[in-house]
N, C-alpha and C. Protein backbone atom coordinates (compact mmCIF):
# COMPACT_ATOMS: atom_id res chain seq x y z
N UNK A 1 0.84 -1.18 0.00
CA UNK A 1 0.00 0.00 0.00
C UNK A 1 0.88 1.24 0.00
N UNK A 2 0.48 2.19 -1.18
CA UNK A 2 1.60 3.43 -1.01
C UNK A 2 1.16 4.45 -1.03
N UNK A 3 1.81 5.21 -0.30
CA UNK A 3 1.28 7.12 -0.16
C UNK A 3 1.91 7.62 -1.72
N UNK A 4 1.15 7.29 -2.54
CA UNK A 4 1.51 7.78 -3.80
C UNK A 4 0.40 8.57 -4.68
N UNK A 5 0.39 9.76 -3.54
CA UNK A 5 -1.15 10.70 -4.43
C UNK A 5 -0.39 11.77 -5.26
N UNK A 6 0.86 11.62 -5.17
CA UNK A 6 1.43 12.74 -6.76
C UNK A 6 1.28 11.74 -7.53
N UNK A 7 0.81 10.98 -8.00
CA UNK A 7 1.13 10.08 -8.75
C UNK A 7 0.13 9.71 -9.91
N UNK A 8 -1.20 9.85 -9.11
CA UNK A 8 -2.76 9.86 -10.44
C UNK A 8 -3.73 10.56 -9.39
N UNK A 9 -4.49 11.59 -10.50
CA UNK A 9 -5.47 12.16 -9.93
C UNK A 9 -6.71 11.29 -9.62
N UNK A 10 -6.88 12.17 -9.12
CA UNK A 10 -8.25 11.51 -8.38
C UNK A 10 -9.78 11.02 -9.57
N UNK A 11 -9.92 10.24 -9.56
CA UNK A 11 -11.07 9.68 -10.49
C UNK A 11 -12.47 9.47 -10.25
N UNK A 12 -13.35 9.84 -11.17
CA UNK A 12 -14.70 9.55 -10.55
C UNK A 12 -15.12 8.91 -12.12
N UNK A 13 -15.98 7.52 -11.03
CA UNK A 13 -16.93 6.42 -11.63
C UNK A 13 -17.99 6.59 -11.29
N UNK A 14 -19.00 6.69 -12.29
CA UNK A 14 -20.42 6.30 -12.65
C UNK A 14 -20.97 4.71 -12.83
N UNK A 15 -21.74 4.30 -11.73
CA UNK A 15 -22.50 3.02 -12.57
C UNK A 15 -22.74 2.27 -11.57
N UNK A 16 -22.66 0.79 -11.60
CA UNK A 16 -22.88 -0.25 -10.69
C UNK A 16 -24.69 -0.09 -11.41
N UNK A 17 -25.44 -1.15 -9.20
CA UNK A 17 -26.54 -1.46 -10.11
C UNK A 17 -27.40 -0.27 -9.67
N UNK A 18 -27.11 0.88 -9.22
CA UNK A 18 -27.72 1.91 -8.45
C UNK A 18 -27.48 3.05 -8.93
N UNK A 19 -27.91 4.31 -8.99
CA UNK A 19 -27.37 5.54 -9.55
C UNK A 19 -25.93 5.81 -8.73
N UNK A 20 -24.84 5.78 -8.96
CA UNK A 20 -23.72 6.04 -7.46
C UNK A 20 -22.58 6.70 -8.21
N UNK A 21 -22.12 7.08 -7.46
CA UNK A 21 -20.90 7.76 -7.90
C UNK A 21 -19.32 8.12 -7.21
N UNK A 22 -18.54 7.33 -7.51
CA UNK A 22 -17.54 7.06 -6.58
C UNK A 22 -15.97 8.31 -7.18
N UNK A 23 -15.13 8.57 -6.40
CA UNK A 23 -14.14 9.31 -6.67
C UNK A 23 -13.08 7.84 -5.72
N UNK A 24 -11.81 7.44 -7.07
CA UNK A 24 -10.83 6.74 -6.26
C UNK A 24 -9.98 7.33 -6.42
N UNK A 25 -8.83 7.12 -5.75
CA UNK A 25 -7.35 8.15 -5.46
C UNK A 25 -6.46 7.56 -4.71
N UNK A 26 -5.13 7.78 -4.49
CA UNK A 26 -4.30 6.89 -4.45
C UNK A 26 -4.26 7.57 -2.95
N UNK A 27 -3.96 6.34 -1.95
CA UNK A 27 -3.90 6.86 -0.89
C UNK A 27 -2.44 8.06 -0.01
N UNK A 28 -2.57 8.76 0.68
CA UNK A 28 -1.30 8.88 1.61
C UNK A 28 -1.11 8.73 3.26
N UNK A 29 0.20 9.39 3.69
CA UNK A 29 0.21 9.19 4.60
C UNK A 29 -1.65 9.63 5.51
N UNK A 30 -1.54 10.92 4.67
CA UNK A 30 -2.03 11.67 5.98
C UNK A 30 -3.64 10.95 5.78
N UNK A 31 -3.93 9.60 4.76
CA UNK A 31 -5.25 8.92 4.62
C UNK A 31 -5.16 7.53 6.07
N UNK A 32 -3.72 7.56 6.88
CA UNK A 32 -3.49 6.63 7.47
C UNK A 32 -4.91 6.14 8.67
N UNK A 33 -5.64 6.95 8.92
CA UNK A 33 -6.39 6.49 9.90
C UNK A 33 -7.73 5.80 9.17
N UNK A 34 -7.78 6.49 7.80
CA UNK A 34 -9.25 6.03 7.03
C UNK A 34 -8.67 4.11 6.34
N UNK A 35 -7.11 4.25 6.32
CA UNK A 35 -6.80 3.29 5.72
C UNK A 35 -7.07 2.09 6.75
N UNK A 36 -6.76 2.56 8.06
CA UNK A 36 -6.44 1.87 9.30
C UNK A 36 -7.77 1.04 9.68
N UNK A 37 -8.70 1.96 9.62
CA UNK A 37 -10.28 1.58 10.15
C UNK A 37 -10.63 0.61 9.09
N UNK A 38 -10.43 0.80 7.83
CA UNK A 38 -11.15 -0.10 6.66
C UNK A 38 -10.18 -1.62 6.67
N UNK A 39 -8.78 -1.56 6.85
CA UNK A 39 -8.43 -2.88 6.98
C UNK A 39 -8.26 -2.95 8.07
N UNK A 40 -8.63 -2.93 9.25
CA UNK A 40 -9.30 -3.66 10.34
C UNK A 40 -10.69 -4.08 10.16
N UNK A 41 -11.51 -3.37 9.92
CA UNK A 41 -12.68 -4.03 9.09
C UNK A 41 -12.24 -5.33 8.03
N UNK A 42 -11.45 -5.35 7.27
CA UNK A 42 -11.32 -6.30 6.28
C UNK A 42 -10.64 -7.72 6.98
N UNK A 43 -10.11 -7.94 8.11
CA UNK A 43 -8.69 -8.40 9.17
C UNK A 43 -10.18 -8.98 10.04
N UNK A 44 -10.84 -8.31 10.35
CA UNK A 44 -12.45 -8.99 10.94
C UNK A 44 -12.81 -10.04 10.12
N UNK A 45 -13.06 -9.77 9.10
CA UNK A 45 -13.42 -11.12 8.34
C UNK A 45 -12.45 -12.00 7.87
N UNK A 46 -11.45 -11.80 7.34
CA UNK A 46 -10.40 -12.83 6.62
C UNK A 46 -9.44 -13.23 7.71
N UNK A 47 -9.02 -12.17 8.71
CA UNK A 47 -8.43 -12.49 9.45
C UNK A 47 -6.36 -11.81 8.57
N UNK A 48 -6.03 -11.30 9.89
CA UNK A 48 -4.62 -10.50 9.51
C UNK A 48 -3.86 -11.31 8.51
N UNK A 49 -3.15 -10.68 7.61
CA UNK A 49 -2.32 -11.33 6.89
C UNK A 49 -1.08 -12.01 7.20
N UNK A 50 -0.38 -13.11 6.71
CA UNK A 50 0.66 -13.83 7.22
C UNK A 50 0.94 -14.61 8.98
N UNK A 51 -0.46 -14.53 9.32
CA UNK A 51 -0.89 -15.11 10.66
C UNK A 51 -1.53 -16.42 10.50
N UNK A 52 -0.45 -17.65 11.25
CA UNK A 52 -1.93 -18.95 11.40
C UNK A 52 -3.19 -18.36 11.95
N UNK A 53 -4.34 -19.37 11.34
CA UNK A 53 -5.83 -19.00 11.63
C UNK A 53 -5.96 -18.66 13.13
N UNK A 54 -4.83 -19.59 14.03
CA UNK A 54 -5.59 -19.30 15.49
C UNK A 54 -5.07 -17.68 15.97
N UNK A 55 -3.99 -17.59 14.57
CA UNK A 55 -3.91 -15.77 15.90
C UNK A 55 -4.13 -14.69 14.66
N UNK A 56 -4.66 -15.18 13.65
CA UNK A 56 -5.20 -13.99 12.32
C UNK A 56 -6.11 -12.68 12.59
N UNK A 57 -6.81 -13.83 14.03
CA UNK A 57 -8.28 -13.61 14.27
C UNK A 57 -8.16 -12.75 15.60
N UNK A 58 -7.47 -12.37 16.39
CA UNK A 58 -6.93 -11.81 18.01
C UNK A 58 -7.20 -10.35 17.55
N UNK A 59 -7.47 -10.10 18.40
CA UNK A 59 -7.95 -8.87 18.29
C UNK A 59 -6.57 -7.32 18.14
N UNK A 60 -5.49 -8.50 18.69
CA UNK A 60 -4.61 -7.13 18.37
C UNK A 60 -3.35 -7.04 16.86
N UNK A 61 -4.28 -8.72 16.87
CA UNK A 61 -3.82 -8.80 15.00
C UNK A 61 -4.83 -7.89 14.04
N UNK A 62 -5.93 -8.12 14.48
CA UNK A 62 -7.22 -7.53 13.60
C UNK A 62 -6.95 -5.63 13.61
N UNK A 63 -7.22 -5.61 14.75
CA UNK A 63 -7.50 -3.96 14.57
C UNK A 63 -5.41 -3.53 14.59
N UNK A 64 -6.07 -2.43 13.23
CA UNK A 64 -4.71 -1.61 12.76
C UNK A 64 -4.70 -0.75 13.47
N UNK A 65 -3.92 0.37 14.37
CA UNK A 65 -4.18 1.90 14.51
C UNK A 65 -3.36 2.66 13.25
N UNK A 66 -4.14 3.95 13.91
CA UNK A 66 -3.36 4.40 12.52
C UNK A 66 -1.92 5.19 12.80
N UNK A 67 -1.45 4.62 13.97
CA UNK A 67 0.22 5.08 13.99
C UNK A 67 0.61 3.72 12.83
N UNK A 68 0.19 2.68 13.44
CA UNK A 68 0.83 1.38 12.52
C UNK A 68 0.83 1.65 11.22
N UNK A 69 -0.34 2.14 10.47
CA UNK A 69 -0.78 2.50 9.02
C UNK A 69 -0.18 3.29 8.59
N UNK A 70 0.49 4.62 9.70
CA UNK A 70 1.49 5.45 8.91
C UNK A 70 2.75 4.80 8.79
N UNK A 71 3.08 4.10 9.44
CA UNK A 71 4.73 3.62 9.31
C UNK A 71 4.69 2.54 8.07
N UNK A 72 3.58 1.50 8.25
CA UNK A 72 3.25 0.90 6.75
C UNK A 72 3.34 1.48 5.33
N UNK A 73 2.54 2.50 5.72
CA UNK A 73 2.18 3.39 4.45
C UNK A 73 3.58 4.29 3.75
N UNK A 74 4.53 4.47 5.03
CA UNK A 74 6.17 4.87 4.86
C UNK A 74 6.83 4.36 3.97
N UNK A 75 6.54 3.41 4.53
CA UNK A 75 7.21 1.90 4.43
C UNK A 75 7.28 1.59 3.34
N UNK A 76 6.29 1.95 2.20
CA UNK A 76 5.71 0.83 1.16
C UNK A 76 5.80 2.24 -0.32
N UNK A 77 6.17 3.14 -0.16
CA UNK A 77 6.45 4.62 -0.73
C UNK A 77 7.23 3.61 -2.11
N UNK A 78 6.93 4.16 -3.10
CA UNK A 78 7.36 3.13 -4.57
C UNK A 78 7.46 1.69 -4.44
N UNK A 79 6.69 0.93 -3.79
CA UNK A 79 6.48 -0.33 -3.91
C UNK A 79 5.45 -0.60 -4.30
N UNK A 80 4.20 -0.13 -3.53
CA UNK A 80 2.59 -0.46 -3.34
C UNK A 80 1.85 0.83 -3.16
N UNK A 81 0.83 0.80 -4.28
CA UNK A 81 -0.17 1.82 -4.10
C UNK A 81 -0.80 1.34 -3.39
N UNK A 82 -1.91 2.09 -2.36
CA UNK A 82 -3.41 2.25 -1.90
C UNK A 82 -3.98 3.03 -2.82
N UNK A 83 -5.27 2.16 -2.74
CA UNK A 83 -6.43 3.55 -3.82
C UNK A 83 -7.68 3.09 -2.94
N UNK A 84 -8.08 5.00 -2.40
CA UNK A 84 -9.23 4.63 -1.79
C UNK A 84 -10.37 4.51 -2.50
N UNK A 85 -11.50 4.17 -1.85
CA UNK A 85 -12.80 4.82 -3.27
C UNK A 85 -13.96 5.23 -2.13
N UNK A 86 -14.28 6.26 -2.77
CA UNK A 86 -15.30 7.22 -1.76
C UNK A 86 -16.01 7.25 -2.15
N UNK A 87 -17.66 7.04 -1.53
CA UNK A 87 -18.63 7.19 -2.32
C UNK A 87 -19.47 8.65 -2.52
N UNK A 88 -19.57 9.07 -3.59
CA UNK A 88 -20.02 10.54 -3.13
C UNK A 88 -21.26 10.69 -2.86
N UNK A 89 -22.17 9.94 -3.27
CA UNK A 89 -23.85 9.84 -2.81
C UNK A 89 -23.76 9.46 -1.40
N UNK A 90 -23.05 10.20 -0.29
CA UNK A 90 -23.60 9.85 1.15
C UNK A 90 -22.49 11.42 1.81
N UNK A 91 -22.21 11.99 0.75
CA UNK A 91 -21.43 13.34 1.27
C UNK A 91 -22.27 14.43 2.19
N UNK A 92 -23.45 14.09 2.57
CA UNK A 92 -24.43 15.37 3.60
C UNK A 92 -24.93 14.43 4.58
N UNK A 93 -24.56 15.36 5.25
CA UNK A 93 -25.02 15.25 6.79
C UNK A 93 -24.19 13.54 7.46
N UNK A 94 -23.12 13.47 6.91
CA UNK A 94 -22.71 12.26 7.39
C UNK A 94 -22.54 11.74 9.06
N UNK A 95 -22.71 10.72 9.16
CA UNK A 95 -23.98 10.42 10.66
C UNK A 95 -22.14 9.68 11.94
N UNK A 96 -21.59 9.21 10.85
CA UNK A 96 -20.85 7.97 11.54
C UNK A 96 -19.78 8.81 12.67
N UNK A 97 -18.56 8.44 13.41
CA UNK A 97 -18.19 9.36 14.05
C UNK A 97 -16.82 9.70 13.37
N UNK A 98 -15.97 10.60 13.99
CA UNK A 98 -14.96 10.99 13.19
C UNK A 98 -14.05 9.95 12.46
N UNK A 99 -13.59 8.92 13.64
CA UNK A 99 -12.76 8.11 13.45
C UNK A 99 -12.98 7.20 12.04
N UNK A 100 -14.73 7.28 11.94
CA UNK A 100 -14.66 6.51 10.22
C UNK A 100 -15.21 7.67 9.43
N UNK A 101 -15.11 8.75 9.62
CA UNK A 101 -15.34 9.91 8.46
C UNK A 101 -14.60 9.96 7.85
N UNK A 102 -14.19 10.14 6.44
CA UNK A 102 -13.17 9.85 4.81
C UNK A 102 -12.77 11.51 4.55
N UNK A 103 -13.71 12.27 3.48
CA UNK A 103 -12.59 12.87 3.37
C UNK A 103 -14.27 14.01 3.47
N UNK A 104 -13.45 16.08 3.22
CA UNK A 104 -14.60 16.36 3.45
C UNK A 104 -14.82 16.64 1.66
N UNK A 105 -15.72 16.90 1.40
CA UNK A 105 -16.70 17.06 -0.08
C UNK A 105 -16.79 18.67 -0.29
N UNK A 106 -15.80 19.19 -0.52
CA UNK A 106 -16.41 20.73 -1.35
C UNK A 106 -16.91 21.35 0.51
N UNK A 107 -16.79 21.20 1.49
CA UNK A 107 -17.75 21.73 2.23
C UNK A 107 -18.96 21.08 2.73
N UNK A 108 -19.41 19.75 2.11
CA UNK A 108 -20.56 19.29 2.58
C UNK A 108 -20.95 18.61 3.78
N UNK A 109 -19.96 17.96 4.31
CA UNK A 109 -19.63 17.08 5.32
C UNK A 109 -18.21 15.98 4.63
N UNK A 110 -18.77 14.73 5.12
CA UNK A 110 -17.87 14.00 4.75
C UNK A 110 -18.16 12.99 3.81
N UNK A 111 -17.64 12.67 2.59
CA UNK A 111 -17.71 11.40 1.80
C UNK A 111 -17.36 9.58 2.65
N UNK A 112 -18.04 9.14 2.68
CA UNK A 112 -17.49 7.70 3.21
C UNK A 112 -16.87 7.09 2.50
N UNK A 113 -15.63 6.57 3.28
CA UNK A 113 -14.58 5.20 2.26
C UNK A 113 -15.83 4.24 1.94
N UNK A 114 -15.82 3.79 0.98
CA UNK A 114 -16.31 2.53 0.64
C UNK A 114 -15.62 1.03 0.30
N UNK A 115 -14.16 1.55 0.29
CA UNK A 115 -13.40 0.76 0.12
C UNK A 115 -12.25 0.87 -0.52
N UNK A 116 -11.01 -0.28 -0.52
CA UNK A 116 -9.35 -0.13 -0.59
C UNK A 116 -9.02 -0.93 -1.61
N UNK A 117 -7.79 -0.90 -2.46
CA UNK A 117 -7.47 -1.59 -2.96
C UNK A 117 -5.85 -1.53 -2.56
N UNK A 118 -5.44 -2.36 -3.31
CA UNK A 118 -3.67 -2.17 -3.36
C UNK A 118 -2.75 -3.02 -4.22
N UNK A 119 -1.76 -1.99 -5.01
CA UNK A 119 -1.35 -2.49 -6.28
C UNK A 119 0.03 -2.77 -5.66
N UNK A 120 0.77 -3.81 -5.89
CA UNK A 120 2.45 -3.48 -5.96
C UNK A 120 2.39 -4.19 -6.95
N UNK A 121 3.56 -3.19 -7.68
CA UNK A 121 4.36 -2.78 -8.82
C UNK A 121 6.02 -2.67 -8.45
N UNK A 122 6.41 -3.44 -8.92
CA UNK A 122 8.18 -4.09 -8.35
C UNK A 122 8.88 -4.41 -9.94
N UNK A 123 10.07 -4.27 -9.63
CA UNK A 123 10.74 -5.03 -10.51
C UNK A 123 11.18 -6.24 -10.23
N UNK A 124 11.31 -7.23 -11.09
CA UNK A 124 11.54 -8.83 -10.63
C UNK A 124 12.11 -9.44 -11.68
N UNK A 125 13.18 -10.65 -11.18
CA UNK A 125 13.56 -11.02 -12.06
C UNK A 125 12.99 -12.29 -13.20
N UNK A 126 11.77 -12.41 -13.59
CA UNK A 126 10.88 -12.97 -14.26
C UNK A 126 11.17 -12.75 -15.51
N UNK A 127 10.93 -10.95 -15.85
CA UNK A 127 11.53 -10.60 -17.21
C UNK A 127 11.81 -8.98 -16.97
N UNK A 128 11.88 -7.96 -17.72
CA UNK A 128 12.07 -6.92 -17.90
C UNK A 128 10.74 -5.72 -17.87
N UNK A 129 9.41 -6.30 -17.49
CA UNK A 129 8.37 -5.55 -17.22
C UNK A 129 8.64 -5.86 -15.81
N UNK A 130 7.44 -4.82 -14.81
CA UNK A 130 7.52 -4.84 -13.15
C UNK A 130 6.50 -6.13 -13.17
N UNK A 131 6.41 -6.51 -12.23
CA UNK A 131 5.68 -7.65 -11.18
C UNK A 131 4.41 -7.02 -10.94
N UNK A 132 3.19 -6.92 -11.44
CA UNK A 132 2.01 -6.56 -10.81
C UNK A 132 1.15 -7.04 -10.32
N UNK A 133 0.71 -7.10 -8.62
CA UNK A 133 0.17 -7.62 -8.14
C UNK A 133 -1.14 -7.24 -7.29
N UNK A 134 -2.05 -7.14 -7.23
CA UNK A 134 -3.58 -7.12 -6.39
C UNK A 134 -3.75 -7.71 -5.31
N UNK A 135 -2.34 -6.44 -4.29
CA UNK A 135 -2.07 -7.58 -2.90
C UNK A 135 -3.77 -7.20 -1.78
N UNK A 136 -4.24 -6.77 -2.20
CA UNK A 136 -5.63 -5.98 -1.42
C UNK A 136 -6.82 -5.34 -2.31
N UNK A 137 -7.63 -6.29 -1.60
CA UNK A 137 -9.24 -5.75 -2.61
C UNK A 137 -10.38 -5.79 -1.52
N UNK A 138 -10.99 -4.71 -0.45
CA UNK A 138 -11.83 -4.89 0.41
C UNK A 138 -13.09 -3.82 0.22
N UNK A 139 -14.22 -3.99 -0.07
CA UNK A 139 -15.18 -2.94 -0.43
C UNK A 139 -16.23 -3.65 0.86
N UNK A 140 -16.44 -2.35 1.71
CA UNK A 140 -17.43 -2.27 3.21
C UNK A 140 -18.87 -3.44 2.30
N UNK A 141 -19.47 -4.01 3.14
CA UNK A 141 -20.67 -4.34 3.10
C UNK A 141 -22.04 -3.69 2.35
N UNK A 142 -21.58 -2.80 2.97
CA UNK A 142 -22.96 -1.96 2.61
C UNK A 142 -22.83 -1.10 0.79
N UNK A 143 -21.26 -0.79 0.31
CA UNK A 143 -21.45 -0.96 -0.64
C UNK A 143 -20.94 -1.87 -1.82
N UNK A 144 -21.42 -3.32 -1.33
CA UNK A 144 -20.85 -4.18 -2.11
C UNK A 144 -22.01 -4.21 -3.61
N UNK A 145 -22.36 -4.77 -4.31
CA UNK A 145 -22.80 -5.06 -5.64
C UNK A 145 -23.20 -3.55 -6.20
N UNK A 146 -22.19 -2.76 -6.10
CA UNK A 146 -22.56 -1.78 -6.52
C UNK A 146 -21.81 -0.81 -7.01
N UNK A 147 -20.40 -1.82 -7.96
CA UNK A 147 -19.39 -1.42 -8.76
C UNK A 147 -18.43 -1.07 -8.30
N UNK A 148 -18.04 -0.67 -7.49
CA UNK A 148 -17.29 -0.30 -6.24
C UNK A 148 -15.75 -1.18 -6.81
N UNK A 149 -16.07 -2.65 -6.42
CA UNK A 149 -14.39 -3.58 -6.43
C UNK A 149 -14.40 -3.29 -7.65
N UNK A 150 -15.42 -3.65 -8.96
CA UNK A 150 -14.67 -3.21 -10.30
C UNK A 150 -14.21 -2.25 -10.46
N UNK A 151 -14.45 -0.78 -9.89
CA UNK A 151 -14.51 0.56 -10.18
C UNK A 151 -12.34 0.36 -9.93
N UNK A 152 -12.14 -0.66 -8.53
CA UNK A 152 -11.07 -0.20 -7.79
C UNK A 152 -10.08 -1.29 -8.92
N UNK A 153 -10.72 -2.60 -9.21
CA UNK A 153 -9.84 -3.06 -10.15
C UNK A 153 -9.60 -2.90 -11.58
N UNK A 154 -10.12 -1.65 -11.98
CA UNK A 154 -10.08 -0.73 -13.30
C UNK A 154 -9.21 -0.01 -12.85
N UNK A 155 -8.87 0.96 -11.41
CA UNK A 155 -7.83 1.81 -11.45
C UNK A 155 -6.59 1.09 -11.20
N UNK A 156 -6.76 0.25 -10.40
CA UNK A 156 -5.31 -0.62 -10.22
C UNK A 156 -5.10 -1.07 -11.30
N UNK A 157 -5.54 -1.75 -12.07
CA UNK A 157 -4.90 -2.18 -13.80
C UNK A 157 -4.60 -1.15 -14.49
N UNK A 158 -4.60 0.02 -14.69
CA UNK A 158 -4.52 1.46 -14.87
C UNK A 158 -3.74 1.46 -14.37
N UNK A 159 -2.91 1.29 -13.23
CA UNK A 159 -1.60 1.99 -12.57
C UNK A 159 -0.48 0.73 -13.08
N UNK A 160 -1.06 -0.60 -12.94
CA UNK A 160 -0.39 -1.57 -13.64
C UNK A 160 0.43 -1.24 -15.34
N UNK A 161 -0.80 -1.01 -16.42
CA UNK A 161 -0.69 -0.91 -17.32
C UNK A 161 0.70 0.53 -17.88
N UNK A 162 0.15 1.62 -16.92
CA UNK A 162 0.98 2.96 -16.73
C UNK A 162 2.58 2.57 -16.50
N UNK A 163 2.31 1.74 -15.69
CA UNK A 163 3.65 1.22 -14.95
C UNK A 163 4.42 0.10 -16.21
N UNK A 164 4.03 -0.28 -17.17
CA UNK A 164 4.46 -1.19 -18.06
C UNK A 164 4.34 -2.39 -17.92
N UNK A 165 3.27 -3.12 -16.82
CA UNK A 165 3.45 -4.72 -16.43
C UNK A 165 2.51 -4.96 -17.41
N UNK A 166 2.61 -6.57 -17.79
CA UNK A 166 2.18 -6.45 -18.54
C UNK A 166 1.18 -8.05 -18.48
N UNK A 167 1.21 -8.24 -17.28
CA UNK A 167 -0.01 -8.83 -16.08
C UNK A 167 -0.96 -8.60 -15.06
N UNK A 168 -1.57 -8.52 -14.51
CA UNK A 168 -1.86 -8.14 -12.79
C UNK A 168 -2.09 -9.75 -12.02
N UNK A 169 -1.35 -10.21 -10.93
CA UNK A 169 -1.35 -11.39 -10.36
C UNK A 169 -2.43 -11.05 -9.24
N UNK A 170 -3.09 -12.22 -8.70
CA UNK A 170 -4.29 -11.87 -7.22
C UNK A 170 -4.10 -13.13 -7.00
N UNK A 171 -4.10 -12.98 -5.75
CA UNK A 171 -3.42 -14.23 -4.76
C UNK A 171 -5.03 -14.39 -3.83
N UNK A 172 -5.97 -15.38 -3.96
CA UNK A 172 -7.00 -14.72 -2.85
C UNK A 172 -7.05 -16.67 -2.43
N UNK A 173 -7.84 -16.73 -1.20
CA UNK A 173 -8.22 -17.57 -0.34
C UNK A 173 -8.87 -19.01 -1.05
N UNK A 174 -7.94 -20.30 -0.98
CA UNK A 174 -8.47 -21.31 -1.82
C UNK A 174 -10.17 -21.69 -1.83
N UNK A 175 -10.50 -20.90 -0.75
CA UNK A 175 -12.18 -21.59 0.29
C UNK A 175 -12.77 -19.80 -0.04
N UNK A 176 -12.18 -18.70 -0.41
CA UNK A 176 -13.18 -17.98 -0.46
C UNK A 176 -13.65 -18.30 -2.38
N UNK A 177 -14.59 -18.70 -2.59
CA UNK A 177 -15.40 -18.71 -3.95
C UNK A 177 -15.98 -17.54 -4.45
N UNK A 178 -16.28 -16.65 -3.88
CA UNK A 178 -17.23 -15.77 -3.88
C UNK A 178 -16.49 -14.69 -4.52
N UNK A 179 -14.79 -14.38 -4.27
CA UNK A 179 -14.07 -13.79 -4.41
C UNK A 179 -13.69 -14.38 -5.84
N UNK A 180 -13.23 -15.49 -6.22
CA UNK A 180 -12.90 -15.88 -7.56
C UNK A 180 -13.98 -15.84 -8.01
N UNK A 181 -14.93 -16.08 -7.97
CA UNK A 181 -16.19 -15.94 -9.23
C UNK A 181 -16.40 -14.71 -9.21
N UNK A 182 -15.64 -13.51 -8.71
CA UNK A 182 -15.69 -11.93 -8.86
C UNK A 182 -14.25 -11.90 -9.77
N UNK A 183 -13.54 -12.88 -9.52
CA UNK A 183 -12.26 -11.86 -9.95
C UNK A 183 -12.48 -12.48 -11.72
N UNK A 184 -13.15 -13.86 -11.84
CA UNK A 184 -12.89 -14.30 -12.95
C UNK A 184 -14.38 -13.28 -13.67
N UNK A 185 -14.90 -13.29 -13.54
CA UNK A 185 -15.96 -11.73 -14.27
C UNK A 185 -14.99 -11.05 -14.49
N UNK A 186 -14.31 -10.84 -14.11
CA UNK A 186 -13.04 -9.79 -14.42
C UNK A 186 -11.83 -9.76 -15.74
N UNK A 187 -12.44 -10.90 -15.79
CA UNK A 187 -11.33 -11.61 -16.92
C UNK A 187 -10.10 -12.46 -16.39
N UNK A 188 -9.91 -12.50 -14.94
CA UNK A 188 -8.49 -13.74 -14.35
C UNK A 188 -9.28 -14.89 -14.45
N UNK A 189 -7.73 -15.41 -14.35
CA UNK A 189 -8.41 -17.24 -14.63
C UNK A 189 -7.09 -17.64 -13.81
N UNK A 190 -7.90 -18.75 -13.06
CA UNK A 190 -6.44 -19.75 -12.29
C UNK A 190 -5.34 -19.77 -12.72
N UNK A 191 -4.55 -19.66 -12.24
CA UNK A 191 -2.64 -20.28 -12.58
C UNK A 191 -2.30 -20.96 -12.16
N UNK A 192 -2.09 -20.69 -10.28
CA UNK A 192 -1.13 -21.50 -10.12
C UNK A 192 -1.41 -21.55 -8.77
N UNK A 193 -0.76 -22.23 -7.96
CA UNK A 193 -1.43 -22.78 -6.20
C UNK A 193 -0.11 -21.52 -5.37
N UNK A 194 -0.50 -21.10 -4.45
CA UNK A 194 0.35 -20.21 -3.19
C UNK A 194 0.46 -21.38 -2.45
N UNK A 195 1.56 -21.56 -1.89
CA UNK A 195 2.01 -22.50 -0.66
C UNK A 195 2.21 -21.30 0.90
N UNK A 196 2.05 -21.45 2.09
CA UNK A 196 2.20 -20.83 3.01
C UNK A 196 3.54 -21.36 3.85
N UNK A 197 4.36 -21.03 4.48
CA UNK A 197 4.90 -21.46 5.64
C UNK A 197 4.89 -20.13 6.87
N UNK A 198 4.63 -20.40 7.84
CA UNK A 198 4.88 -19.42 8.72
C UNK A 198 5.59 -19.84 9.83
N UNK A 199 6.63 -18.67 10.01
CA UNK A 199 7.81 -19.09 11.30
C UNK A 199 7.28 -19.38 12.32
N UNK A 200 7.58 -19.87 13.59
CA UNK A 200 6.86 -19.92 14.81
C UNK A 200 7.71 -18.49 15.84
N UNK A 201 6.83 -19.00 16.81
CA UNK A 201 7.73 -17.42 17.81
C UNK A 201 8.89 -18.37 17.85
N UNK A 202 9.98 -16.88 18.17
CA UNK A 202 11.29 -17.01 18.36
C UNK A 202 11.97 -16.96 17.24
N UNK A 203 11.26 -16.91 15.65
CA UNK A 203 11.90 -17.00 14.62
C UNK A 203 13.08 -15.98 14.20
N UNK A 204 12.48 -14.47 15.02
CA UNK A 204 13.32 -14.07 14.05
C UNK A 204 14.04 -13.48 15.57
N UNK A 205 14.23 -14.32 16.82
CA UNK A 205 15.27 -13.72 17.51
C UNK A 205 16.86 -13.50 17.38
C-alpha cells in the first residue's frame, strides 16, 4: 500500500446497479487512519495477513491503529499503491463518528470510504516488465454489488498498465469462492497454487 497521491489524480466512476458515484485516489500518509479503520474491518473477516488462523483472528492482529498505518504506508512509498474509493452519494449530513469519516466534499460534510485496494508494482527477475500484483481488494458491506471492487480493479490495472506490467497477479483464499467468481468476471483465470509457511515465535530472535 503506497502514499503515492502525486502520482494519479483523483477519479470519478459512474454506474454499478444503483445511480452512485464514486471518486478513487491513491492513498497517503495523511489517509493513514481512514486506511487503518477499513483494513481492520477487512482483518475482521479474513483475518490478519501472514498469521496462522488461530492468531489472524486476536484482536490485536485484527484492529490496525493508525500510527501502525502510517509507518506501513512509509514503508511501502514506490512499492505499493493504496487507492481509496469514496462514495459521493452519502457526502451530507454524514452520521458515523470521526474516526470513520473519509474525506470532506467541497464543504458538505464527509464522503465515506467505501473501500481499498492495493497495487504493488516491483521489478523482478521474471523478465524486464515490473511484477504486478492485487495484494488488497476490500469494499465495506454496505457498498458491495454496486461497482465499487470493479470501479477499484479498473484503477489498479490502470496503474499496472501505466507502470508497463504487462499482467496483474491476485493471490486470494483457496475456500473464499465468492471472491474468484468476482475476480474471474473480471477476466483472471487460475494459474497457479500459493504455498504458506509461517515461522513460529522465536523466529526471528
Amino acid at each position: 500500500m503506497t502514499a503515492a497521491g502525486n502520482k494519479q489524480q483523483a477519479t470519478s466512476y459512474k454506474g454499478g446497479r444503483e445511480s452512485h458515484s464514486l471518486t478513487i485516489r491513491p492513498a497517503s500518509v495523511a489517509d493513514a487512519a481512514t486506511v487503518a479503520l477499513l483494513f481492520s474491518e477487512f482483518n475482521a473477516i479474513l483475518g490478519a495477513d501472514g498469521l496462522p488462523d488461530d492468531e489472524a483472528f486476536l484482536a490485536e492482529n485484527v484492529i490496525v491503529s493508525a500510527a501502525q498505518m502510517t509507518r506501513r504506508l512509509s514503508d511501502i512509498v514506490g512499492l505499493e499503491t493504496v487507492l481509496l474509493a469514496f462514495d459521493n452519494s452519502l457526502s451530507l449530513g454524514y452520521p458515523s463518528p470521526p474516526a470513520e469519516r473519509g474525506r470532506r466534499s467541497r464543504g458538505r460534510g464527509f464522503v465515506e470510504p467505501a473501500g481499498l485496494a492495493a497495487l504493488r508494482l516491483v521489478p523482478y527477475i521474471g523478465q524486464d516488465a515490473p511484477y504486478a500484483e492485487l495484494t488488497q481488494l476490500f469494499v465495506r458491506e454496505r457498498f458491495q454489488r454496486r461497482g465499487v471492487g470493479a470501479a477499484l480493479i479498473d484503477a489498479a490495472e490502470h496503474l499496472a498498465l501505466e507502470g508497463g506490467a504487462t499482467c496483474v497477479h491476485i493471490i486470494t483464499g483457496a475456500d473464499n469462492v465468492g471472491a474468484q467468481a468476482f475476480y474471474s468476471t473480471r477476466g483472471y483465470a487460475m494459474n497457479a497454487v500459493e504455498l504458506e509457511k509461517h515461522f513460529g515465535e522465536g523466529a526471528h530472535a
